[in-house]
N, C-alpha and C. Protein backbone atom coordinates (compact mmCIF):
# COMPACT_ATOMS: atom_id res chain seq x y z
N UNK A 1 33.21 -4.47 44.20
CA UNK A 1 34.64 -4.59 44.06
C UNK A 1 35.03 -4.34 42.61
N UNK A 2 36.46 -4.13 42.59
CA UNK A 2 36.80 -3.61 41.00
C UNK A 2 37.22 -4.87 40.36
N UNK A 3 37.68 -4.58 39.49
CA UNK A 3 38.46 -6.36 38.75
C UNK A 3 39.37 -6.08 39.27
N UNK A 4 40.85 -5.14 39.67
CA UNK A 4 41.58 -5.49 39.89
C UNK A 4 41.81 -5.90 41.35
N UNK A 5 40.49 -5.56 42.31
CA UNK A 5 40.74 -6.93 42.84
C UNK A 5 40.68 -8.10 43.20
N UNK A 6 39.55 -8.52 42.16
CA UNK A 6 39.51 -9.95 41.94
C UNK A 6 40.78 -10.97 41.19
N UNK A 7 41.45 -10.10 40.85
CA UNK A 7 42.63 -10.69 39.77
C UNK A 7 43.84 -10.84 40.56
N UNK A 8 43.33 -10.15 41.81
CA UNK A 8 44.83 -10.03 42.80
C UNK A 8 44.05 -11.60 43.45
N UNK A 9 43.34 -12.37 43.40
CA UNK A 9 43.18 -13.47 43.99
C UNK A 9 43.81 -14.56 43.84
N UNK A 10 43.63 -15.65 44.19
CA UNK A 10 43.91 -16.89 43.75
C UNK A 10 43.26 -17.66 43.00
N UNK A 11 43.32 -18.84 42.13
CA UNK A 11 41.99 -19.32 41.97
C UNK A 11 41.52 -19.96 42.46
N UNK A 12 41.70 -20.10 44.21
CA UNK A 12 40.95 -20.93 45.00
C UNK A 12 40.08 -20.12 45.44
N UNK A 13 40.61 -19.03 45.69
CA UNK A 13 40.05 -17.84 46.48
C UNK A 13 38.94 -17.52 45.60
N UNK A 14 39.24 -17.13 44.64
CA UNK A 14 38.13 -16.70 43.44
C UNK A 14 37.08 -17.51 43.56
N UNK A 15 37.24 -19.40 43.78
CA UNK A 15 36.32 -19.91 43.45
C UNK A 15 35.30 -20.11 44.74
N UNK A 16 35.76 -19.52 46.37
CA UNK A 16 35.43 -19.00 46.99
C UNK A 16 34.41 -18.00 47.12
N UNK A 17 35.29 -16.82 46.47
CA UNK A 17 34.45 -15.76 46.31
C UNK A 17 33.03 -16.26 45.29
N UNK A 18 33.04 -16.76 44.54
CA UNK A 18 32.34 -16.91 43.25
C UNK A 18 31.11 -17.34 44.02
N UNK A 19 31.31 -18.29 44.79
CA UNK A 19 30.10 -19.09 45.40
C UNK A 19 29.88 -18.42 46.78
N UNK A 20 30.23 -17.74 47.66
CA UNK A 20 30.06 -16.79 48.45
C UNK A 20 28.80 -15.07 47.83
N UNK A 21 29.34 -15.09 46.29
CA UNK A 21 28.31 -13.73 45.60
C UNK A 21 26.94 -15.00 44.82
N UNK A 22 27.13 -16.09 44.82
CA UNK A 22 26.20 -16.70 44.13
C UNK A 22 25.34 -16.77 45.40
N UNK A 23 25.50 -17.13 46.76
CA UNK A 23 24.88 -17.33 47.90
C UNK A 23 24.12 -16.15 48.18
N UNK A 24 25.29 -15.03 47.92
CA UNK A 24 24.47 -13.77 48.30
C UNK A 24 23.35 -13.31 47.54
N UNK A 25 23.25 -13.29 46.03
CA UNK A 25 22.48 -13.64 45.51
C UNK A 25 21.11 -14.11 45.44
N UNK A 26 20.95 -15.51 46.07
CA UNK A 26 20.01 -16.07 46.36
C UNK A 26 19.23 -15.17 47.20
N UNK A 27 20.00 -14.88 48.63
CA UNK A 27 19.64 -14.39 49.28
C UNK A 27 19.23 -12.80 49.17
N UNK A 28 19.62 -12.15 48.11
CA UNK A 28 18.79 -11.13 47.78
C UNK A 28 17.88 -10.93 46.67
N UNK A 29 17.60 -12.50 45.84
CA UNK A 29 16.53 -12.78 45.30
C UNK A 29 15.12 -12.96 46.13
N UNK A 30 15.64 -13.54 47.25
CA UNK A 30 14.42 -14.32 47.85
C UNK A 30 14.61 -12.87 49.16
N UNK A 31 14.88 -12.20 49.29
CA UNK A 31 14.39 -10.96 50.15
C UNK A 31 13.43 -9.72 49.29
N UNK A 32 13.92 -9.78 48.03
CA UNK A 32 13.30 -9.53 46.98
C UNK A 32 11.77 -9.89 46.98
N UNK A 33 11.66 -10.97 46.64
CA UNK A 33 10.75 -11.62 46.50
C UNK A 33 9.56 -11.19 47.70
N UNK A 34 10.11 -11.42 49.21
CA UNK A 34 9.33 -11.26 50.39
C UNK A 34 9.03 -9.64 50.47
N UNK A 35 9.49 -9.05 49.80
CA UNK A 35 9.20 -6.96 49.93
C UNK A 35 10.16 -6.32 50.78
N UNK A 36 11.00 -6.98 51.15
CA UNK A 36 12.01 -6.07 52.41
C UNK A 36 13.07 -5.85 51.96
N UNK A 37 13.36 -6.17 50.87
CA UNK A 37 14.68 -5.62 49.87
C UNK A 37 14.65 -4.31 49.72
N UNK A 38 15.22 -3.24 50.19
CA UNK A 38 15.27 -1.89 50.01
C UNK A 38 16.62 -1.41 49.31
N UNK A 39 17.47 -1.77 48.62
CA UNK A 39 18.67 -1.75 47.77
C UNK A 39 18.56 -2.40 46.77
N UNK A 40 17.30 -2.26 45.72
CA UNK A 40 17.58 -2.78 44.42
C UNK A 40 18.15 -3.16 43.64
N UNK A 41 19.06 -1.91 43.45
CA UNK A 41 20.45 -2.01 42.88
C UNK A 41 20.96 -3.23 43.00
N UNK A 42 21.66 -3.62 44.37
CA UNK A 42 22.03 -4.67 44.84
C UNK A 42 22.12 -5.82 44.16
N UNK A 43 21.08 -6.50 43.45
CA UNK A 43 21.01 -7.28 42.94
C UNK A 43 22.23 -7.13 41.74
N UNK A 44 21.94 -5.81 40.79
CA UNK A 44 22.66 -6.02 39.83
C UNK A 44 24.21 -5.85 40.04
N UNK A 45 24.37 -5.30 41.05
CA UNK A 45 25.70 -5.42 41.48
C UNK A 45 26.60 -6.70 41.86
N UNK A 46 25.52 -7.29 42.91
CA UNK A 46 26.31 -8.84 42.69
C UNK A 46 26.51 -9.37 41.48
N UNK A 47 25.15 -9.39 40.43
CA UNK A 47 25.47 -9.90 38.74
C UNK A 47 26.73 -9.26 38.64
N UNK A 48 26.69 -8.32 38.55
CA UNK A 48 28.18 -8.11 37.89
C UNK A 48 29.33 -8.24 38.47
N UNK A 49 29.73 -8.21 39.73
CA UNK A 49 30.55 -9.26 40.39
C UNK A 49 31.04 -10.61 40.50
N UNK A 50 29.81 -11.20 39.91
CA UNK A 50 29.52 -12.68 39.55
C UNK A 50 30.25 -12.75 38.20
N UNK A 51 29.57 -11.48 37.40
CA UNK A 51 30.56 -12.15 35.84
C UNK A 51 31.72 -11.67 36.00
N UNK A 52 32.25 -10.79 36.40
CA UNK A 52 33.61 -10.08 36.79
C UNK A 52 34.75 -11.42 37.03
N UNK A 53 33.90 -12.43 38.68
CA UNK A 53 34.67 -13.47 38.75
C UNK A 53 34.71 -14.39 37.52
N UNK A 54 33.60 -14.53 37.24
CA UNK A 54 33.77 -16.09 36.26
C UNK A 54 34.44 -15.43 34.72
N UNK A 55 34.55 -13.90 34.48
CA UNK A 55 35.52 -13.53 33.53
C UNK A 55 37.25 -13.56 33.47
N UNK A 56 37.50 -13.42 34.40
CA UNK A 56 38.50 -13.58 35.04
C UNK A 56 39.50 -15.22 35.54
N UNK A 57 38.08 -15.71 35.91
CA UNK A 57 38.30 -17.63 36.04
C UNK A 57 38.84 -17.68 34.66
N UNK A 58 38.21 -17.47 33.51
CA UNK A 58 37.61 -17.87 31.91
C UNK A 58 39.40 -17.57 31.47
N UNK A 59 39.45 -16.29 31.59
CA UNK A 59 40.77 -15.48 31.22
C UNK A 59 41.75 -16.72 31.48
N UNK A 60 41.65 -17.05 32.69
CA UNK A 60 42.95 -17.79 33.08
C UNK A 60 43.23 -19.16 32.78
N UNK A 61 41.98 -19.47 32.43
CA UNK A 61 41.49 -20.92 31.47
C UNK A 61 42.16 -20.97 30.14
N UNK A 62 41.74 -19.94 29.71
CA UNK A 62 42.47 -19.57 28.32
C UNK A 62 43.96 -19.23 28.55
N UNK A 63 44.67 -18.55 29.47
CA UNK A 63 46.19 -18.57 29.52
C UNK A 63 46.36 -17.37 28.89
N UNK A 64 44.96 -16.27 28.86
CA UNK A 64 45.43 -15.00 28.83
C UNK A 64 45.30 -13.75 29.98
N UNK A 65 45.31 -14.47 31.00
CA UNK A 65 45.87 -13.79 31.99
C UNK A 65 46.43 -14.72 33.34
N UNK A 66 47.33 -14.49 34.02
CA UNK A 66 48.03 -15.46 34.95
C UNK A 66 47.81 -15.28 36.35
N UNK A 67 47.19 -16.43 37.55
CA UNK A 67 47.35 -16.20 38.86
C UNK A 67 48.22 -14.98 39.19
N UNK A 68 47.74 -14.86 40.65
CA UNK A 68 49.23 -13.77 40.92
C UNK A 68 50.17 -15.28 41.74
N UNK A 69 50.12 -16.66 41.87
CA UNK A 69 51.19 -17.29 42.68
C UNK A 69 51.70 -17.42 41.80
N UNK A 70 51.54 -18.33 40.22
CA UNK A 70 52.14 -18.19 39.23
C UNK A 70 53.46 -16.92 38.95
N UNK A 71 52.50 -15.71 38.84
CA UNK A 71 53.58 -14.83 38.98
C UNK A 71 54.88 -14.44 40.24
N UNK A 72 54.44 -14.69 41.77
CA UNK A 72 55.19 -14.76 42.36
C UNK A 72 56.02 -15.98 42.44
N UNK A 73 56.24 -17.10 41.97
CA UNK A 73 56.98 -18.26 41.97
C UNK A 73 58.27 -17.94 40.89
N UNK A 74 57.90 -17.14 39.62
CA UNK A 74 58.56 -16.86 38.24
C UNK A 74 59.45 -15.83 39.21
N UNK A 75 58.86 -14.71 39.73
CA UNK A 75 60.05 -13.44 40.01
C UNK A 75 60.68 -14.37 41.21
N UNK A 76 60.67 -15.14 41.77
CA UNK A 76 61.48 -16.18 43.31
C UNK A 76 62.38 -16.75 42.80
N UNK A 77 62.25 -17.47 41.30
CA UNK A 77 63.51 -17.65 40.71
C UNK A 77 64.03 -16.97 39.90
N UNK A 78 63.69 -16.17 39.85
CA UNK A 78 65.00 -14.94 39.14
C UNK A 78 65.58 -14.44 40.32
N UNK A 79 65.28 -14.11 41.50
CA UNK A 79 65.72 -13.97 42.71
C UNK A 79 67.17 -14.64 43.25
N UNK A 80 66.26 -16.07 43.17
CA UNK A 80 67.08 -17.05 43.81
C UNK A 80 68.29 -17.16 42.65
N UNK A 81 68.20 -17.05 41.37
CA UNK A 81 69.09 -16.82 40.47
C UNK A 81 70.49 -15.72 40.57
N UNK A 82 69.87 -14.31 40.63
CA UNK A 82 70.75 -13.23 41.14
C UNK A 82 71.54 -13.35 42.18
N UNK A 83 70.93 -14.04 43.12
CA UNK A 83 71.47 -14.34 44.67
C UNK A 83 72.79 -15.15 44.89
N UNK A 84 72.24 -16.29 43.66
CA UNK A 84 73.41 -17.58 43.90
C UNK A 84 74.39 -16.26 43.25
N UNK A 85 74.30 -15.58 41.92
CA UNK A 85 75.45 -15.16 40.77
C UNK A 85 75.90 -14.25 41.79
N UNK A 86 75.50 -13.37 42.67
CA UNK A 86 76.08 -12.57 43.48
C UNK A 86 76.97 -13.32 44.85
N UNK A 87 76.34 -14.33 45.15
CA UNK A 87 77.14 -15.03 46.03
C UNK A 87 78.20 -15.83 45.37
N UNK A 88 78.15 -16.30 44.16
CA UNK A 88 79.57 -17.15 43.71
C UNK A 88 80.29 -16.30 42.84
């Protein structure tokens, strides 16, 4: 997946996802391990999916980048703002 669409998440969702690629993970460590892993790659792809999410968590920790509900709650009241000024 790309970042942008991990950033279109939530941070519940994210923290979802996060532990959903950590699971997967495991599980293609330890297929690894047994010889039947035939997608190598794989592995490093989840890593970087993994930091992708927890870069992204980090971002929003810091308050330099914002949920998307955050952002949809802000444009609902400018909405609900225009709406009343057009109705009165």
């Amino acid at each position: 997946m790309k970042t942008t669409d991990f950033s279109s998440l939530t941070d519940n969702e994210l923290a979802e996802k996060l532990a959903s690629l950590k699971s997967e993970l495991f599980n293609l460590r330890f297929t690894n391990a047994t010889g039947s892993l035939t997608n190598n790659s794989a592995i490093s792809a989840c890593k970087r999916n993994i930091a992708r999410v927890k870069t992204i968590m980090r971002q929003r920790e810091l308050g330099l980048a914002k949920a998307p509900e955050a952002a949809a709650k802000k444009s609902t009241k400018k909405t609900a703002k225009v709406d009343a000024e057009v109705k009165g």
